[in-house]
PDB file of N, CA and C in Angstrom:
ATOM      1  N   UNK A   1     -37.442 -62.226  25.730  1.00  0.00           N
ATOM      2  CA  UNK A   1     -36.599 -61.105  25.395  1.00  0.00           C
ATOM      3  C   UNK A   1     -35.275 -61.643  24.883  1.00  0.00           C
ATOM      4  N   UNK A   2     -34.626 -61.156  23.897  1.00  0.00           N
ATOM      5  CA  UNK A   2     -33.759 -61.364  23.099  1.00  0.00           C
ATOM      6  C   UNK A   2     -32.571 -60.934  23.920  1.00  0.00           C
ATOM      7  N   UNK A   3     -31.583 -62.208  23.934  1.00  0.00           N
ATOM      8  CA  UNK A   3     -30.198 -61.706  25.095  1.00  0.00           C
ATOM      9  C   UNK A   3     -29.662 -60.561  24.588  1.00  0.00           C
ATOM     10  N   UNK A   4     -29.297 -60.487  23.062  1.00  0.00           N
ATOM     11  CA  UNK A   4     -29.076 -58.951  22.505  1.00  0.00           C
ATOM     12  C   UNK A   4     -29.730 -57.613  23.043  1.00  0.00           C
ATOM     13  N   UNK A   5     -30.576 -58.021  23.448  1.00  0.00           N
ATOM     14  CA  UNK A   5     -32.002 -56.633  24.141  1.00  0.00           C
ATOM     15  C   UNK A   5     -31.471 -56.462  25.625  1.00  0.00           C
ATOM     16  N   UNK A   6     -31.337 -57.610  26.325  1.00  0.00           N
ATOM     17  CA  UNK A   6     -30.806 -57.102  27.703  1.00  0.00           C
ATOM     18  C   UNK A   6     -29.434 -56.680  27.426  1.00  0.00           C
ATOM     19  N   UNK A   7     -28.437 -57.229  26.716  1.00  0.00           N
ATOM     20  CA  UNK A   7     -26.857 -56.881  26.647  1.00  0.00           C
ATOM     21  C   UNK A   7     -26.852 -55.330  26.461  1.00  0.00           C
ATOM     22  N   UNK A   8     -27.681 -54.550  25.726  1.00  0.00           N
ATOM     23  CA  UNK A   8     -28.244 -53.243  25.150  1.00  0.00           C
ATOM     24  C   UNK A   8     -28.516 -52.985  26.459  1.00  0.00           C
ATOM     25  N   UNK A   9     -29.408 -53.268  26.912  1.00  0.00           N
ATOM     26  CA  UNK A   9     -29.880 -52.239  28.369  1.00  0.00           C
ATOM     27  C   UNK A   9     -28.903 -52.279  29.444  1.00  0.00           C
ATOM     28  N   UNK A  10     -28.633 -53.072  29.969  1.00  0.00           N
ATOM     29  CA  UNK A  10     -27.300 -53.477  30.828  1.00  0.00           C
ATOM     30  C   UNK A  10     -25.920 -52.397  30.553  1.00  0.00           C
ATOM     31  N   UNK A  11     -26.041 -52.336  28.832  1.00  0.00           N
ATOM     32  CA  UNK A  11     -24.795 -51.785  28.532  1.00  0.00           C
ATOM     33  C   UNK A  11     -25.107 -50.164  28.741  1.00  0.00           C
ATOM     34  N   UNK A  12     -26.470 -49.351  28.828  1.00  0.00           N
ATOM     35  CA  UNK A  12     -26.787 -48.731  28.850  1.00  0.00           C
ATOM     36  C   UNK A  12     -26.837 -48.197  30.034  1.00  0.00           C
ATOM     37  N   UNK A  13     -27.678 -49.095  31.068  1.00  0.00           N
ATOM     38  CA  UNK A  13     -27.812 -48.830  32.676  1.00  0.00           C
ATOM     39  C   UNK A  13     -26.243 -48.610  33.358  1.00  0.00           C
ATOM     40  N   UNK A  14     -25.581 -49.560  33.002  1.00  0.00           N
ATOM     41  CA  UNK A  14     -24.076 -49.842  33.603  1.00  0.00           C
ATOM     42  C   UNK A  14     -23.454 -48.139  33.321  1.00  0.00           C
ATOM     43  N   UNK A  15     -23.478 -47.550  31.788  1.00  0.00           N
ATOM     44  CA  UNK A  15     -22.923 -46.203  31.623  1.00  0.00           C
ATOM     45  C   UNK A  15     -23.710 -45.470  32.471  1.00  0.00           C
ATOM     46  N   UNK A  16     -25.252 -45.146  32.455  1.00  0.00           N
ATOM     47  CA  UNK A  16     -25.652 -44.058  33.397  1.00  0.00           C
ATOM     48  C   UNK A  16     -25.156 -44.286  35.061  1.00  0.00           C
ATOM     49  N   UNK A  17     -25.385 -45.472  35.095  1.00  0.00           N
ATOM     50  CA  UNK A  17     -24.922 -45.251  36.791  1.00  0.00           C
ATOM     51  C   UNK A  17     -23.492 -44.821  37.383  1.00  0.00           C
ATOM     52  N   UNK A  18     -22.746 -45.218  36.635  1.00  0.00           N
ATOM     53  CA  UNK A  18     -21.315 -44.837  36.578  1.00  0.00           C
ATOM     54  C   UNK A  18     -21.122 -43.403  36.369  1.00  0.00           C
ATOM     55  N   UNK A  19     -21.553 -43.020  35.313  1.00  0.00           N
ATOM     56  CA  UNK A  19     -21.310 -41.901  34.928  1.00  0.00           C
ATOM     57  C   UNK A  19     -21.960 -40.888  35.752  1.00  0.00           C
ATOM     58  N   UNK A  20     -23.200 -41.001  36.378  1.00  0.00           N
ATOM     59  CA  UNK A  20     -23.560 -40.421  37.265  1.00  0.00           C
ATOM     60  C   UNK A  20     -23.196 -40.374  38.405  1.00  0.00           C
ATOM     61  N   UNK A  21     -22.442 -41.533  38.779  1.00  0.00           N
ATOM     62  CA  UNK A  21     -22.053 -41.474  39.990  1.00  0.00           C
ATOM     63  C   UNK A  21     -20.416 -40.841  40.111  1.00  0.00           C
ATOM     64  N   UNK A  22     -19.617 -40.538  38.773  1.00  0.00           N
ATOM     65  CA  UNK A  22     -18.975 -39.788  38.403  1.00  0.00           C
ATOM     66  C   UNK A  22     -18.956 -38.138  38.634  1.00  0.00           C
ATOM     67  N   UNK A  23     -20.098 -37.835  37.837  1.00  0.00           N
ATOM     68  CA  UNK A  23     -20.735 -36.236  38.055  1.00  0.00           C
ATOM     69  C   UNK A  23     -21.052 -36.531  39.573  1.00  0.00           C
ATOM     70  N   UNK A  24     -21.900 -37.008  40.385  1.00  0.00           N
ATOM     71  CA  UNK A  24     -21.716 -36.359  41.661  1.00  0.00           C
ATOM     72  C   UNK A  24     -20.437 -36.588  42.495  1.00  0.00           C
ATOM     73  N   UNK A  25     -19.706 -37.024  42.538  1.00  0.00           N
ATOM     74  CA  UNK A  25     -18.632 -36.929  43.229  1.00  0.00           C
ATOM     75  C   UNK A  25     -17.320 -36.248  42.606  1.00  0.00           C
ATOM     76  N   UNK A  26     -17.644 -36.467  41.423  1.00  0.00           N
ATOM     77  CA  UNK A  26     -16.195 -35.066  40.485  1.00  0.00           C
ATOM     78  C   UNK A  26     -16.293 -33.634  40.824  1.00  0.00           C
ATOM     79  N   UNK A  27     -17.649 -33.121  41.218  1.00  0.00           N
ATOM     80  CA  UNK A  27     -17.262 -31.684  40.806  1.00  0.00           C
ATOM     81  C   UNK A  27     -18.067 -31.132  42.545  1.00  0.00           C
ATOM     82  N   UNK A  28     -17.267 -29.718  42.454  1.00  0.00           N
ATOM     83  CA  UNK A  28     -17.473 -29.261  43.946  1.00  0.00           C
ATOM     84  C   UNK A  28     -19.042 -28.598  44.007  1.00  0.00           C
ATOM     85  N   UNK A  29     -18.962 -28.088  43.073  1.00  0.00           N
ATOM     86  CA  UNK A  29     -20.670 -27.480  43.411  1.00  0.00           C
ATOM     87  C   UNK A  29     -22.075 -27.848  43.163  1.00  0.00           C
ATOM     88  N   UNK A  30     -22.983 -27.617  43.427  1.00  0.00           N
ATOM     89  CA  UNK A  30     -23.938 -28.272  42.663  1.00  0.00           C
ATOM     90  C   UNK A  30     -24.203 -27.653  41.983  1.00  0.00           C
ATOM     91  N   UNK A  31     -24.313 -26.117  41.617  1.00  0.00           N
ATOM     92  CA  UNK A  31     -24.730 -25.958  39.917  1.00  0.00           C
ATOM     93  C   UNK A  31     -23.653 -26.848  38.857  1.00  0.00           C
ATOM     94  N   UNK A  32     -22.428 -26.672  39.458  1.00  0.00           N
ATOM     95  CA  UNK A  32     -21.829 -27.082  37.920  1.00  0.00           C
ATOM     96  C   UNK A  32     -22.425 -29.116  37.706  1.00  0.00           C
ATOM     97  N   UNK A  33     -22.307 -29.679  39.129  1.00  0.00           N
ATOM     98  CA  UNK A  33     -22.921 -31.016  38.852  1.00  0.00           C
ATOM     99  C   UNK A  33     -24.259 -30.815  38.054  1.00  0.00           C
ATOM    100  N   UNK A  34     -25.255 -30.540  38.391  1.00  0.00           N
ATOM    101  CA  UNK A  34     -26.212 -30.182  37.688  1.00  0.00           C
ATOM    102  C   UNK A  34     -26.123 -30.193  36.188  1.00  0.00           C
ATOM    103  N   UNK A  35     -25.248 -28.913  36.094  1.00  0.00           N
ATOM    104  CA  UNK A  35     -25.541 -28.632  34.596  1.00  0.00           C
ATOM    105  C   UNK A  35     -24.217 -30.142  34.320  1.00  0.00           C
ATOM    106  N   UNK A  36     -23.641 -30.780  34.436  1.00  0.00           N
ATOM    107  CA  UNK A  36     -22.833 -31.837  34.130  1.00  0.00           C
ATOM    108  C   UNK A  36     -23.845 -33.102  33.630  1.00  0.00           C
ATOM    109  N   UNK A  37     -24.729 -32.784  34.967  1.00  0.00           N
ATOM    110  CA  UNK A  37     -25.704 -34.276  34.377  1.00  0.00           C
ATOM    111  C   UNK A  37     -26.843 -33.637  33.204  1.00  0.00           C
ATOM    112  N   UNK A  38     -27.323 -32.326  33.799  1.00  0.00           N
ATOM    113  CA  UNK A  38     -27.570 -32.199  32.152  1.00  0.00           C
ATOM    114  C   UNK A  38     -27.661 -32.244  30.693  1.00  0.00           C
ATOM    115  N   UNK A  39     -26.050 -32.042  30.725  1.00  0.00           N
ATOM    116  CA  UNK A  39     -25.415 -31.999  29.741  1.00  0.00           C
ATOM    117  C   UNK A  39     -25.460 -33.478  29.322  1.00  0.00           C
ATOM    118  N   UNK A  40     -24.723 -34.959  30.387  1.00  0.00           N
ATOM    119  CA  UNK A  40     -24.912 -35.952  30.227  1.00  0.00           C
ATOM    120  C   UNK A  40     -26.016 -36.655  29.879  1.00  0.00           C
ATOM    121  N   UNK A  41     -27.202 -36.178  30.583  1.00  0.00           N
ATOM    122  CA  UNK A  41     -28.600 -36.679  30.148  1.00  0.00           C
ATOM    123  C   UNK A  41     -28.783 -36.473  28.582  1.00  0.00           C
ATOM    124  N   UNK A  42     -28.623 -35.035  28.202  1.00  0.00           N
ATOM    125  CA  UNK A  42     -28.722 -34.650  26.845  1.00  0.00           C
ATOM    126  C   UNK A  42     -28.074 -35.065  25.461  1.00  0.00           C
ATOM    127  N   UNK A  43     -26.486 -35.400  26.179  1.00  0.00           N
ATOM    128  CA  UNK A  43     -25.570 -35.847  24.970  1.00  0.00           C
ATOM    129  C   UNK A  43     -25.811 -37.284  24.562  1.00  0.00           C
ATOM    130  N   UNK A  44     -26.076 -37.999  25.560  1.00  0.00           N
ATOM    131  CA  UNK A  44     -26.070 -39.323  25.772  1.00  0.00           C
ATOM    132  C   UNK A  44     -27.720 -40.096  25.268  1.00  0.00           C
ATOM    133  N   UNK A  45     -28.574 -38.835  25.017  1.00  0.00           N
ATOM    134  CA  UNK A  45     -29.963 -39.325  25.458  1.00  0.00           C
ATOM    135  C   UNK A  45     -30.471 -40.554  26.347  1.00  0.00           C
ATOM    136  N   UNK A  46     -30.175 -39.683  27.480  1.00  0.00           N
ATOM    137  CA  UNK A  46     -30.324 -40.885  28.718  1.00  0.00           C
ATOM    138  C   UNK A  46     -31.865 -41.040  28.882  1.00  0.00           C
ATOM    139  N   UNK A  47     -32.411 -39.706  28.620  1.00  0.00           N
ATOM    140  CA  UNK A  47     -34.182 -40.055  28.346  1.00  0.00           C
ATOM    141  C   UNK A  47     -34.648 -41.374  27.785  1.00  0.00           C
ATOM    142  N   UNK A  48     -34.266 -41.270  26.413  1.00  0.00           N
ATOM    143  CA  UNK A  48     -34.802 -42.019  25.426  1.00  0.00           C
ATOM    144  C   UNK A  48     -34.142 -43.709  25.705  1.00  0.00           C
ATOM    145  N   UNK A  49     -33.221 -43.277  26.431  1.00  0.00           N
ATOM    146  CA  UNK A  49     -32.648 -44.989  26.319  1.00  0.00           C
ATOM    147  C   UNK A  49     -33.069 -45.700  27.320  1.00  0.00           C
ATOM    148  N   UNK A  50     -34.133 -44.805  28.645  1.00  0.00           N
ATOM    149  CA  UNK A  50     -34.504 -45.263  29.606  1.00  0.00           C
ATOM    150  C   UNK A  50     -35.932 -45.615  29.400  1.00  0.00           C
ATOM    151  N   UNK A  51     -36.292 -44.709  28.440  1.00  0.00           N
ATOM    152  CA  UNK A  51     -37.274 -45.175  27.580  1.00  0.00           C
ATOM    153  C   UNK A  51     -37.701 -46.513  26.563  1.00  0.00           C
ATOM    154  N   UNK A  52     -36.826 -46.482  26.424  1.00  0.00           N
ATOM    155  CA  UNK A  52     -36.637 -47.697  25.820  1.00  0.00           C
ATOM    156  C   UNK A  52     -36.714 -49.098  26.443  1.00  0.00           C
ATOM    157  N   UNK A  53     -35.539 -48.945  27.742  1.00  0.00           N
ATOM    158  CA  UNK A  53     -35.936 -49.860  28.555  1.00  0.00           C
ATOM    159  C   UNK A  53     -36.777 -50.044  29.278  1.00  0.00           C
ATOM    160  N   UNK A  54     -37.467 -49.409  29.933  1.00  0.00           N
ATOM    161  CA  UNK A  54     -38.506 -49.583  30.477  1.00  0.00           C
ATOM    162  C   UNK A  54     -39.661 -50.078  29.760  1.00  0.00           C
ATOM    163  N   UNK A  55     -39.642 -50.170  27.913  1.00  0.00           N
ATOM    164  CA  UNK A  55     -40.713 -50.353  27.263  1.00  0.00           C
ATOM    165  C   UNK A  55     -40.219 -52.065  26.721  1.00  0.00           C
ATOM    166  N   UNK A  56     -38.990 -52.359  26.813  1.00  0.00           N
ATOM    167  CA  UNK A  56     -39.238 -53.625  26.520  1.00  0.00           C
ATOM    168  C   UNK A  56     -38.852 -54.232  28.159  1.00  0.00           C
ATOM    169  N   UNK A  57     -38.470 -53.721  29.230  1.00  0.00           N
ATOM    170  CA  UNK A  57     -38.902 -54.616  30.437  1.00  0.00           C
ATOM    171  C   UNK A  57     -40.190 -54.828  30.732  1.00  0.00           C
ATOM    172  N   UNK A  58     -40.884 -54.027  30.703  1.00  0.00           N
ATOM    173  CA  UNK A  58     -42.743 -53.691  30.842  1.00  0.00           C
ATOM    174  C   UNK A  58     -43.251 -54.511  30.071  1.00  0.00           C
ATOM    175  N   UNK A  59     -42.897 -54.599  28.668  1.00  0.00           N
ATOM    176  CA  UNK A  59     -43.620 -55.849  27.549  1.00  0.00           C
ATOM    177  C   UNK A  59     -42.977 -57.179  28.338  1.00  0.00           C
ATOM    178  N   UNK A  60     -41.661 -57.372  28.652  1.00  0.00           N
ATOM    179  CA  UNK A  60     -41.423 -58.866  28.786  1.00  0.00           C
ATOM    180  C   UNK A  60     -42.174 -59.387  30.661  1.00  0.00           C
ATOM    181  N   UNK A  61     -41.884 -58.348  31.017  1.00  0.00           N
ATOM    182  CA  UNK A  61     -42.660 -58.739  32.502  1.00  0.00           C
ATOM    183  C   UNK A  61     -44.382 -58.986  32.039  1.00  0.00           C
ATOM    184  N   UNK A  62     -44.899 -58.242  31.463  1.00  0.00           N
ATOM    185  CA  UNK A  62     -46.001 -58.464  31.204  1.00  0.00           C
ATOM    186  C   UNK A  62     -46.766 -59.680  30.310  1.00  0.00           C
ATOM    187  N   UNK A  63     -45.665 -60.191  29.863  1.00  0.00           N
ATOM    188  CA  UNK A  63     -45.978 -61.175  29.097  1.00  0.00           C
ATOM    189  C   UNK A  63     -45.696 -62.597  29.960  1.00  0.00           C
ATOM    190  N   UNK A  64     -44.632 -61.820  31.311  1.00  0.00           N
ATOM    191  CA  UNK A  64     -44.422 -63.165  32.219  1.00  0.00           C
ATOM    192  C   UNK A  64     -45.747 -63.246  32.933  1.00  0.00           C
ATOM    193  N   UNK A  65     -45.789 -62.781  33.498  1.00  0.00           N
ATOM    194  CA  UNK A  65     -47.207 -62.315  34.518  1.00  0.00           C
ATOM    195  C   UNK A  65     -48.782 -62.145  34.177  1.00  0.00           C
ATOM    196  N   UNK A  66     -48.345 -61.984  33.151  1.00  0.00           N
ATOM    197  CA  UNK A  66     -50.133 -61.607  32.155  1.00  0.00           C
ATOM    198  C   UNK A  66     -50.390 -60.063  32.152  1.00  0.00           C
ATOM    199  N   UNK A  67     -50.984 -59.625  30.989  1.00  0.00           N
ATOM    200  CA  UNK A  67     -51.378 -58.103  30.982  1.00  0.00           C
ATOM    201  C   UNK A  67     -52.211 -58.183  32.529  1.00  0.00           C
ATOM    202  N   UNK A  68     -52.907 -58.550  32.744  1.00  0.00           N
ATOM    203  CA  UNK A  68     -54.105 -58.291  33.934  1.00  0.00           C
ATOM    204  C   UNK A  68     -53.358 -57.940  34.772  1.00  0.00           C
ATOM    205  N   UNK A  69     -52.306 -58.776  35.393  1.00  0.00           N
ATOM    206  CA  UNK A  69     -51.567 -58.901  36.516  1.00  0.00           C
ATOM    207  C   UNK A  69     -50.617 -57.642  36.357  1.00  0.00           C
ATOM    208  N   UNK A  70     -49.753 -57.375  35.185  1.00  0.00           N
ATOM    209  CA  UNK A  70     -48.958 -56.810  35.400  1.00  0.00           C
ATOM    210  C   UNK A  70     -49.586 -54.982  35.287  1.00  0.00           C
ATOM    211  N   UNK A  71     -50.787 -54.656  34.774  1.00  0.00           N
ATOM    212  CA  UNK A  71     -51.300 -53.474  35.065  1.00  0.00           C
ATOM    213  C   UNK A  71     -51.935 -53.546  36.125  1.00  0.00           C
ATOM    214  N   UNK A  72     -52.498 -54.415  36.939  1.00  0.00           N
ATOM    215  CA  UNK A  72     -52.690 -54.185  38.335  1.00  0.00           C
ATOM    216  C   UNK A  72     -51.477 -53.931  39.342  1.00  0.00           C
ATOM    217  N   UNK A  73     -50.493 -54.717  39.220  1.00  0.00           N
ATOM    218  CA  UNK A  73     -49.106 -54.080  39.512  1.00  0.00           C
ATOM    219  C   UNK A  73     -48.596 -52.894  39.595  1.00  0.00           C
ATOM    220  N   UNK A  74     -48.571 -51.987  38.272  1.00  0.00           N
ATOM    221  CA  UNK A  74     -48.341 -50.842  38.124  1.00  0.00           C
ATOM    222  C   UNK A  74     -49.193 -49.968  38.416  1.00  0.00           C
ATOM    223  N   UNK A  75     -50.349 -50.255  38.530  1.00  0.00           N
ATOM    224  CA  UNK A  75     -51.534 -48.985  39.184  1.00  0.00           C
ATOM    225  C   UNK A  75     -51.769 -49.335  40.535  1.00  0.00           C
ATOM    226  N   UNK A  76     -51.231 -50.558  41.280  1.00  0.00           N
ATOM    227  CA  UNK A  76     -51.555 -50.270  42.757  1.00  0.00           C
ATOM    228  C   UNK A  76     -49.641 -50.061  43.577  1.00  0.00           C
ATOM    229  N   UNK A  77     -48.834 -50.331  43.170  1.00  0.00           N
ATOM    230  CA  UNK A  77     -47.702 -51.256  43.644  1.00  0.00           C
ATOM    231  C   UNK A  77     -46.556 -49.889  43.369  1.00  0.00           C
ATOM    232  N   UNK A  78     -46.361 -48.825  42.361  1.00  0.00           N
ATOM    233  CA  UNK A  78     -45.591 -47.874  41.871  1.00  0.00           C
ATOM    234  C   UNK A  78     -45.858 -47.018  42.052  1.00  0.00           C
ATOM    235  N   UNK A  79     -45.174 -46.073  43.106  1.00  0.00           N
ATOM    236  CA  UNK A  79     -44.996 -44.677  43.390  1.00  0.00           C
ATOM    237  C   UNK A  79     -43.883 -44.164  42.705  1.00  0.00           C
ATOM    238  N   UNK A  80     -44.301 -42.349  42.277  1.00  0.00           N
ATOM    239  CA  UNK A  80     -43.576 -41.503  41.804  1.00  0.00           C
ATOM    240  C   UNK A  80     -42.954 -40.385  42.470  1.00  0.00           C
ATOM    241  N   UNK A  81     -42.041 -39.942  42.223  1.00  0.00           N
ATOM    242  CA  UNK A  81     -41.384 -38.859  42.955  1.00  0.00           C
ATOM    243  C   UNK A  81     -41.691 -37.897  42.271  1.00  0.00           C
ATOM    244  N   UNK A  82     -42.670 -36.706  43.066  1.00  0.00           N
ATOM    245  CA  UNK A  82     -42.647 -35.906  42.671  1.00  0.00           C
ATOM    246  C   UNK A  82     -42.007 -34.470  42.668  1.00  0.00           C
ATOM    247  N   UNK A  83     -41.538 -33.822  40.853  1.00  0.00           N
ATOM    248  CA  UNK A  83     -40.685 -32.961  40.948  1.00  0.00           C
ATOM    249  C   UNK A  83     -41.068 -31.818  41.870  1.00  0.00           C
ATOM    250  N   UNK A  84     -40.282 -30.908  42.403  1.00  0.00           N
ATOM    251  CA  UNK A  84     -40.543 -29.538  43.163  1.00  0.00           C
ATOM    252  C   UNK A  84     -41.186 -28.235  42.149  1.00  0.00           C
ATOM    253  N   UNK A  85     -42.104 -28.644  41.574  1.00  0.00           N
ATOM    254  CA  UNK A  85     -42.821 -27.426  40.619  1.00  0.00           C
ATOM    255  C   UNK A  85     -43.593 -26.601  41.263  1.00  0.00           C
ATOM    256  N   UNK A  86     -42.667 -25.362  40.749  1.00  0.00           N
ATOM    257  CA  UNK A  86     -43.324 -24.087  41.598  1.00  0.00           C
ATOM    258  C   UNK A  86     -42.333 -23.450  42.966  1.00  0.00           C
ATOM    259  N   UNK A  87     -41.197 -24.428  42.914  1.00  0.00           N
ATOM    260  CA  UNK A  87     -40.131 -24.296  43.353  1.00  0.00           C
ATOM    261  C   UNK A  87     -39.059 -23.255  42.800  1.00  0.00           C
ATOM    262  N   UNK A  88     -38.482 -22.189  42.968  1.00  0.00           N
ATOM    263  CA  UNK A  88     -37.406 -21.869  42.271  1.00  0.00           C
ATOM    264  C   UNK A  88     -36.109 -22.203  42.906  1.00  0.00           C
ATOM    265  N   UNK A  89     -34.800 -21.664  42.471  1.00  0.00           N
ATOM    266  CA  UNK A  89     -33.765 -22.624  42.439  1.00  0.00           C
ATOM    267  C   UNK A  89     -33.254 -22.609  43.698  1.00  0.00           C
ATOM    268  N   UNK A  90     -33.199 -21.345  44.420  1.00  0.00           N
ATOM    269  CA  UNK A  90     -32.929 -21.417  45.835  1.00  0.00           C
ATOM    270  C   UNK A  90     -33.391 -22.408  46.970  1.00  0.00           C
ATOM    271  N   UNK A  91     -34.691 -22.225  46.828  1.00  0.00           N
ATOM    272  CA  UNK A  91     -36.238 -23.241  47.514  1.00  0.00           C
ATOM    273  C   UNK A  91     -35.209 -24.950  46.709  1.00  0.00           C
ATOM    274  N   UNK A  92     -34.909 -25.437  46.191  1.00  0.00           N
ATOM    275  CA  UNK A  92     -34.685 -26.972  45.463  1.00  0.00           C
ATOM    276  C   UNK A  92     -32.957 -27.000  45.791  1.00  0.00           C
ATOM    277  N   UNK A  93     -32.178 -25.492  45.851  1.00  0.00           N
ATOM    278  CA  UNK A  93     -31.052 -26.219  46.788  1.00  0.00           C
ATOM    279  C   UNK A  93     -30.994 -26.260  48.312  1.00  0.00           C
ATOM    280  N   UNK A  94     -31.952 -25.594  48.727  1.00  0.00           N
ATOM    281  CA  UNK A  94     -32.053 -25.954  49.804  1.00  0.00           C
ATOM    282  C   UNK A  94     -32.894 -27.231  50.097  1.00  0.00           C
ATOM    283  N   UNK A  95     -33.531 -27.651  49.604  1.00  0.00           N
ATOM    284  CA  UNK A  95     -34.158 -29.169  49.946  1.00  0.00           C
ATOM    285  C   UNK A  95     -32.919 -29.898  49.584  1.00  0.00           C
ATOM    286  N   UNK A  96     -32.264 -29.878  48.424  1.00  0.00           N
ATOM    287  CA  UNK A  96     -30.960 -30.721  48.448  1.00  0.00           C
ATOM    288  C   UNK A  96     -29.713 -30.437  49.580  1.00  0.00           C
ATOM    289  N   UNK A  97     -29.793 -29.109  49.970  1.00  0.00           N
ATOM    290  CA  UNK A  97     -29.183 -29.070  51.212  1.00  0.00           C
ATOM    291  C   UNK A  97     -29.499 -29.967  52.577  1.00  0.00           C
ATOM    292  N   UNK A  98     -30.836 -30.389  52.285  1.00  0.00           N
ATOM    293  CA  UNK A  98     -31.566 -30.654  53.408  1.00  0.00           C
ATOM    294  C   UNK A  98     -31.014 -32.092  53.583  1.00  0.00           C
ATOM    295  N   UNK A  99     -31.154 -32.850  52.743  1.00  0.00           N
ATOM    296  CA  UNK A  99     -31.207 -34.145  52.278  1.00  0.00           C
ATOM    297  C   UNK A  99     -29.333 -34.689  52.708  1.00  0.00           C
ATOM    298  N   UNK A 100     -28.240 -33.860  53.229  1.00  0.00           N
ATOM    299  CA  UNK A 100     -26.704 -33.852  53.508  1.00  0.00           C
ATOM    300  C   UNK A 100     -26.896 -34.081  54.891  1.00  0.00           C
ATOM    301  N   UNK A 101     -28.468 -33.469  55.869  1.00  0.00           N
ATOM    302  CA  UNK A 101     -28.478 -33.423  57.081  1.00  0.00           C
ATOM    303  C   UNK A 101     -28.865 -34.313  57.551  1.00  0.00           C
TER     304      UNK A 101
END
C-alpha cells in the first residue's frame, strides 16, 4: 500500500473521529446530535470514504495473509451490529437511553 493511501485514510479517520466526537458532546439533545451527524455523514461523505478504506485495507491485508486466509477471517472472526429495524424513534431513544444506565 502506497504511504500516500494510508496518509488519505488516516487523514480521513482522524476527521471522523474528532468530529464525531465533537457532535456528541457539543449539543444537548439527541435529536439535534443526530441530525448533526447526519448532516456530517452526508456533507463530508463519510460513507464513501469509509468505503474506500475499508476496500484498500481488505486488498492490502489480504494480500498480507493470502485471499484463503483472509476470507476465512472475515466469515468466521467479524460480527455486525445490528440496526433496530422495525423500531420507531421512541423504541431507539429509549435503547439509547438505556445504554447512559
Amino acid at each position: 500500500m502506497e504511504t500516500s493511501e494510508l496518509k488519505n485514510i488516516l487523514v480521513d479517520l482522524d476527521e471522523m473521529v474528532v468530529t464525531i466526537d465533537k457532535i456528541g458532546s457539543g449539543f444537548e439533545d439527541k435529536e439535534t446530535t443526530a441530525l448533526a451527524l447526519l448532516l456530517f455523514f452526508r456533507k463530508r461523505e463519510i460513507l464513501d470514504k469509509l468505503a474506500e478504506a475499508r476496500k484498500l485495507l481488505g486488498h492490502h491485508l489480504s494480500e498480507a495473509i493470502g485471499a484463503k486466509e483472509y476470507y476465512k477471517w472475515v466469515e468466521t472472526d467479524m460480527t455486525y451490529w445490528k440496526p433496530p429495524y422495525g423500531k420507531n424513534k421512541n423504541e431507539i431513544a429509549a435503547l439509547l437511553d438505556s445504554l447512559d444506565n
